[in-house]
N, C-alpha and C. Protein backbone atom coordinates (compact mmCIF):
# COMPACT_ATOMS: atom_id res chain seq x y z
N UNK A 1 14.51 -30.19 -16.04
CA UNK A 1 13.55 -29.12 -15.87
C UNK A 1 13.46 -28.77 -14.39
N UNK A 2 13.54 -27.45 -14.06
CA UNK A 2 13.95 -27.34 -12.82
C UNK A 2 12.26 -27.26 -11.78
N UNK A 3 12.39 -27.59 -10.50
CA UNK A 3 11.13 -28.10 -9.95
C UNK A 3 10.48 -26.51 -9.99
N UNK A 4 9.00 -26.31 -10.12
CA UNK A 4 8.07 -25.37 -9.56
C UNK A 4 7.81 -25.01 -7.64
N UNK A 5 8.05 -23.91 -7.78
CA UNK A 5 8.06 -23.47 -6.52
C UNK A 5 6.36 -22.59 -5.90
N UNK A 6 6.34 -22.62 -5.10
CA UNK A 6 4.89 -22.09 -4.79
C UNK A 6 5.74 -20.67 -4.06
N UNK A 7 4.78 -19.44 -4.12
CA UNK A 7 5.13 -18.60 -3.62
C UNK A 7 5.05 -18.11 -2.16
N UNK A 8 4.48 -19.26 -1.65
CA UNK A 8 3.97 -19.34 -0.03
C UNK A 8 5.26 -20.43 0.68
N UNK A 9 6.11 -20.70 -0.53
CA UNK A 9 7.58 -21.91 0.27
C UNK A 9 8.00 -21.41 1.21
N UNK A 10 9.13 -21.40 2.10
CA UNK A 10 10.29 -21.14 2.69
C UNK A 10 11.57 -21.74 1.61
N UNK A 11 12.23 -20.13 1.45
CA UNK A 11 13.17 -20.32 0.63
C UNK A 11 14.45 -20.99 1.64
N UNK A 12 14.35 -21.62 2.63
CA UNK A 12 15.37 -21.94 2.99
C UNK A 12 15.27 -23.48 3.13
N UNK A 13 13.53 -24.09 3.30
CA UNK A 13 13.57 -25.28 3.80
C UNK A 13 12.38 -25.97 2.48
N UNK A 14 12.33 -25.30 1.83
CA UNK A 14 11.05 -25.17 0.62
C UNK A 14 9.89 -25.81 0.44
N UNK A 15 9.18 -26.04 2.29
CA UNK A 15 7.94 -26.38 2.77
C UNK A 15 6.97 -24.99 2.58
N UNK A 16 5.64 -25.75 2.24
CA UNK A 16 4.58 -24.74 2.11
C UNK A 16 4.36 -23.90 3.66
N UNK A 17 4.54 -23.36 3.76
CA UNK A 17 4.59 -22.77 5.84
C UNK A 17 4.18 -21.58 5.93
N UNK A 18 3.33 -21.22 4.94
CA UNK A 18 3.30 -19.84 4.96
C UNK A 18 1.86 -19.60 4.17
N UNK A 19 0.76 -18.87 4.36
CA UNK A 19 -0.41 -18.58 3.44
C UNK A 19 -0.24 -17.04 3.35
N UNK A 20 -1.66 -16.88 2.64
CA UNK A 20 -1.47 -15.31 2.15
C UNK A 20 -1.37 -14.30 3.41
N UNK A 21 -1.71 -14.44 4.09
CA UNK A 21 -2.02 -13.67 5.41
C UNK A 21 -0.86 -13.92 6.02
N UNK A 22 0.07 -14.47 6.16
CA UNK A 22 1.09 -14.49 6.83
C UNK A 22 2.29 -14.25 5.94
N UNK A 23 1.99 -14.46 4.75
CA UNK A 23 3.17 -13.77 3.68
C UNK A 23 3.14 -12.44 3.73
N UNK A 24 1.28 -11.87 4.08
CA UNK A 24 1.79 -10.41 3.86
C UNK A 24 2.01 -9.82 5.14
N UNK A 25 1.79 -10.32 5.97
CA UNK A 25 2.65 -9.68 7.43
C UNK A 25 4.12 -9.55 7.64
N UNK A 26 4.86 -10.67 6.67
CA UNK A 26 6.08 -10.80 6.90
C UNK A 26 6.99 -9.51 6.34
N UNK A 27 6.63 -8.61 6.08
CA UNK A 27 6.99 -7.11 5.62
C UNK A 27 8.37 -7.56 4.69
N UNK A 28 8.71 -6.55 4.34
CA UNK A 28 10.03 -5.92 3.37
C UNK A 28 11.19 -6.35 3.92
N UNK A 29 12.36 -6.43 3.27
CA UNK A 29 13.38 -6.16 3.30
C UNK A 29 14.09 -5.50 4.94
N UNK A 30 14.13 -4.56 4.98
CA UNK A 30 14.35 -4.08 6.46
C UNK A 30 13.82 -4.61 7.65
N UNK A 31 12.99 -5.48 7.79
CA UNK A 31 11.90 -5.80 8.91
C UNK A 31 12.53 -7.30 9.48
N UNK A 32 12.15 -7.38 10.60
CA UNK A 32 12.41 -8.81 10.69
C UNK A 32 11.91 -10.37 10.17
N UNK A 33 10.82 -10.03 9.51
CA UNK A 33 10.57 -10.94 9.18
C UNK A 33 9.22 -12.15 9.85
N UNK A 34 9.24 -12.91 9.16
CA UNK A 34 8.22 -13.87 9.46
C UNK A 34 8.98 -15.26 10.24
N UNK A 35 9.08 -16.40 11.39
CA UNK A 35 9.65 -17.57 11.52
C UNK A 35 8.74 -18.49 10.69
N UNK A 36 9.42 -19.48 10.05
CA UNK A 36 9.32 -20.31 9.05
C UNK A 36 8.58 -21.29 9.80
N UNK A 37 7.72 -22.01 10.37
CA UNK A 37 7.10 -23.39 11.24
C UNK A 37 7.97 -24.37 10.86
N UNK A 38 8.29 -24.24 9.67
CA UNK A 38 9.30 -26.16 9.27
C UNK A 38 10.59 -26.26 10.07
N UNK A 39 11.39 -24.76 9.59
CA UNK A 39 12.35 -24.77 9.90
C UNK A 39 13.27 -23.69 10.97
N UNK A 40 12.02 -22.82 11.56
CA UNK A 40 12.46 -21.84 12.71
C UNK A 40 13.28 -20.50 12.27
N UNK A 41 13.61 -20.82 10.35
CA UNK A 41 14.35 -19.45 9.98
C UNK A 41 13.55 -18.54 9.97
N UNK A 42 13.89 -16.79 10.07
CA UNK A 42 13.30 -15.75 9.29
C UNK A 42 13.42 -15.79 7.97
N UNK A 43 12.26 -15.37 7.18
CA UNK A 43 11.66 -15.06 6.07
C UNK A 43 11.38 -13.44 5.93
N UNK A 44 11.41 -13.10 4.47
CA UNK A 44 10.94 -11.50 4.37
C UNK A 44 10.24 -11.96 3.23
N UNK A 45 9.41 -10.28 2.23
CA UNK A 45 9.51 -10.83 1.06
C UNK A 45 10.36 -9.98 0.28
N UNK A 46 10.73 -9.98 -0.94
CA UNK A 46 11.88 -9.62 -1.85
C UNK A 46 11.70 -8.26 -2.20
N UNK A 47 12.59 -7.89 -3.04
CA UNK A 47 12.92 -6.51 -3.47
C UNK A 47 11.57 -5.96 -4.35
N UNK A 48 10.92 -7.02 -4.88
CA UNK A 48 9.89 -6.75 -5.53
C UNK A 48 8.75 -6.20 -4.51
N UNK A 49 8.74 -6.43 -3.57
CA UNK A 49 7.94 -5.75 -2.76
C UNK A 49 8.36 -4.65 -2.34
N UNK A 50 9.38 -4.21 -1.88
CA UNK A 50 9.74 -3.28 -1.65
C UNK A 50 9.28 -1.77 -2.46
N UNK A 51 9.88 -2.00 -4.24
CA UNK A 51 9.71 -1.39 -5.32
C UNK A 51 8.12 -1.01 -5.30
N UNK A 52 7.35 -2.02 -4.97
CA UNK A 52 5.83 -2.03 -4.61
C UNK A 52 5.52 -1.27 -3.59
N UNK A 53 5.90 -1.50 -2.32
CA UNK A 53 5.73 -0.79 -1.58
C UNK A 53 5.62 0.99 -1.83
N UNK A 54 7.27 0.88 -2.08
CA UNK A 54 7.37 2.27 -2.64
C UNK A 54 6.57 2.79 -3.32
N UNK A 55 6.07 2.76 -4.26
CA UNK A 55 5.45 2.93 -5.17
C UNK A 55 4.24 3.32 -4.94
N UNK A 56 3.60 2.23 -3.63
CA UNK A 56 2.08 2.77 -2.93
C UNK A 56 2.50 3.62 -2.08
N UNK A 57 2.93 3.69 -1.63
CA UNK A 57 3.34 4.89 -0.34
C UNK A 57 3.52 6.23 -1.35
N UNK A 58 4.07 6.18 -2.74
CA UNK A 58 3.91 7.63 -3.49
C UNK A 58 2.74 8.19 -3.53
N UNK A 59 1.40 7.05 -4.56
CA UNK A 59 0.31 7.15 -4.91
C UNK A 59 -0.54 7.35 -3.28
N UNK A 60 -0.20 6.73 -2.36
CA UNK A 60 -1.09 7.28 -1.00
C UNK A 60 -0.56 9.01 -0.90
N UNK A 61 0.55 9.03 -0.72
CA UNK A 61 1.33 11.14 -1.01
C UNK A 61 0.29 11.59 -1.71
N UNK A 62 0.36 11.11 -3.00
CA UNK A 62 -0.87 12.09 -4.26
C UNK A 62 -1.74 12.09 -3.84
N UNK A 63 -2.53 10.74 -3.12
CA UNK A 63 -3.80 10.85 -3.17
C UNK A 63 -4.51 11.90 -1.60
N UNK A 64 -3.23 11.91 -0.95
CA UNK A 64 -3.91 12.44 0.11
C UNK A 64 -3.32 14.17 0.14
N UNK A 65 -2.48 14.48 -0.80
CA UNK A 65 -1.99 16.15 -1.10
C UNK A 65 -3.41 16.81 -2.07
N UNK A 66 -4.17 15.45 -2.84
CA UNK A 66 -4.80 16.53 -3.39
C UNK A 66 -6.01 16.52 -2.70
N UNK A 67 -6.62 15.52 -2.02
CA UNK A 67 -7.50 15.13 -0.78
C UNK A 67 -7.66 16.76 -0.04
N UNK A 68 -6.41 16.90 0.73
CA UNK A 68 -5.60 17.91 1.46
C UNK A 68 -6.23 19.73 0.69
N UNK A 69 -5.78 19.60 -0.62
CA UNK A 69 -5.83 20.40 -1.44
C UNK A 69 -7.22 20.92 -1.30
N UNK A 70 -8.36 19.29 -1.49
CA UNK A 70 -9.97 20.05 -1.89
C UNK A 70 -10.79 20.63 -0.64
N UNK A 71 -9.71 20.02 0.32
CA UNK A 71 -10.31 20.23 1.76
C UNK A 71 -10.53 21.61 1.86
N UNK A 72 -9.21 22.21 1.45
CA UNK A 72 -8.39 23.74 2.00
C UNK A 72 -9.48 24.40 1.04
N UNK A 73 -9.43 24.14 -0.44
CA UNK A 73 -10.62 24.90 -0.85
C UNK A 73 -11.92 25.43 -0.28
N UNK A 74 -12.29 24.02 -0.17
CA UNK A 74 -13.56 24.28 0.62
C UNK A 74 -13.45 25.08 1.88
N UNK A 75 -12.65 25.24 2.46
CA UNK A 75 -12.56 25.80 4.00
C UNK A 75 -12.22 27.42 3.38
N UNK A 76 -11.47 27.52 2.60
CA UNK A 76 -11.12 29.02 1.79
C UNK A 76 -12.70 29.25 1.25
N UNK A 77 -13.15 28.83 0.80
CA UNK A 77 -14.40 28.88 0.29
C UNK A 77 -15.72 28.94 1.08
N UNK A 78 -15.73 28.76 2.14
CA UNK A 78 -16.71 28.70 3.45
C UNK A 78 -16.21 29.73 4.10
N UNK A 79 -14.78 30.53 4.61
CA UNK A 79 -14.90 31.34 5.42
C UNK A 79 -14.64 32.39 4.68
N UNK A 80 -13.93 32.44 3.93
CA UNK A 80 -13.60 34.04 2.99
C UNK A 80 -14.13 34.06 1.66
N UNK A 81 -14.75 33.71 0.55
CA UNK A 81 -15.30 33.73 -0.34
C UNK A 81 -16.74 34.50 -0.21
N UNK A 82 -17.15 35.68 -1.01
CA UNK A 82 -18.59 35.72 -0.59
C UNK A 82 -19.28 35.11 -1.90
N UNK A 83 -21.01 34.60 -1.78
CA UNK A 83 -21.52 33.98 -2.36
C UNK A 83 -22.15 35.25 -3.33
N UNK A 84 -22.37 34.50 -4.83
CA UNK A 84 -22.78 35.25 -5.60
C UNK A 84 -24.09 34.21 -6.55
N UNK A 85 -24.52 35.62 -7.55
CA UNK A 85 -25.54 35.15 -8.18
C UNK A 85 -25.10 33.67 -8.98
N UNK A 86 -26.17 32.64 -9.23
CA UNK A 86 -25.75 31.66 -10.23
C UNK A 86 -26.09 32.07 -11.92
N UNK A 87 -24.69 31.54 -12.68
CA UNK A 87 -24.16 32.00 -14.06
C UNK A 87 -25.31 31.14 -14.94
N UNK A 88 -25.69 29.81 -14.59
CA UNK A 88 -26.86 28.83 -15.31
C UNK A 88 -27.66 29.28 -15.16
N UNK A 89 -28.51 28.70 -16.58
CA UNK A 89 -29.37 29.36 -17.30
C UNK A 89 -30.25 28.52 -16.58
N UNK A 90 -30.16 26.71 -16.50
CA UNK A 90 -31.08 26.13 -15.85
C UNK A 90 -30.77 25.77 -14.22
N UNK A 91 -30.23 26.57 -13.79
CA UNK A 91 -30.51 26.28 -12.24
C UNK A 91 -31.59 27.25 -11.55
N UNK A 92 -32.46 28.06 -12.37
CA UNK A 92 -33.28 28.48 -11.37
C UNK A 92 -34.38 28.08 -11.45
């Protein structure tokens, strides 16, 4: 049965050397990486982060195009729109 690994190891020297805060500094794939304390190698984390990454960096796009979007309304709506009577029955 093959041994359990913790996700904070060093895959090169497979000492615990690493906590959450320093796993997530150690960035992606492209980056240099984190040094290992046991064993002085660089560390990254895997493709699965990456895919992750990606993925938030889309949903931050959406969230800030339509952000973007309600802004422009409102600013279209404050300088060129003129104001009119209200259509509710109970707002007066």
């Amino acid at each position: 049965m093959a041994e359990k690994h913790s996700i904070y190891d060093c895959p090169y020297c497979g000492k615990k050397s690493f906590n959450p805060l320093t796993k997530a500094l150690a960035g992606n794939m492209n980056t240099k990486g984190r040094v290992c304390k046991a064993c002085g190698r660089r560390v990254v984390n895997g493709k699965t982060s990456a895919i992750v990454r990606t993925d938030a960096k889309a949903y931050l796009i959406m969230a800030g195009t339509i952000i973007v979007a309600w802004l422009l309304s409102m600013l279209f709506d404050a300088f060129f729109c003129p104001l009119t009577k209200v259509v509710r029955n109970d707002a007066e």
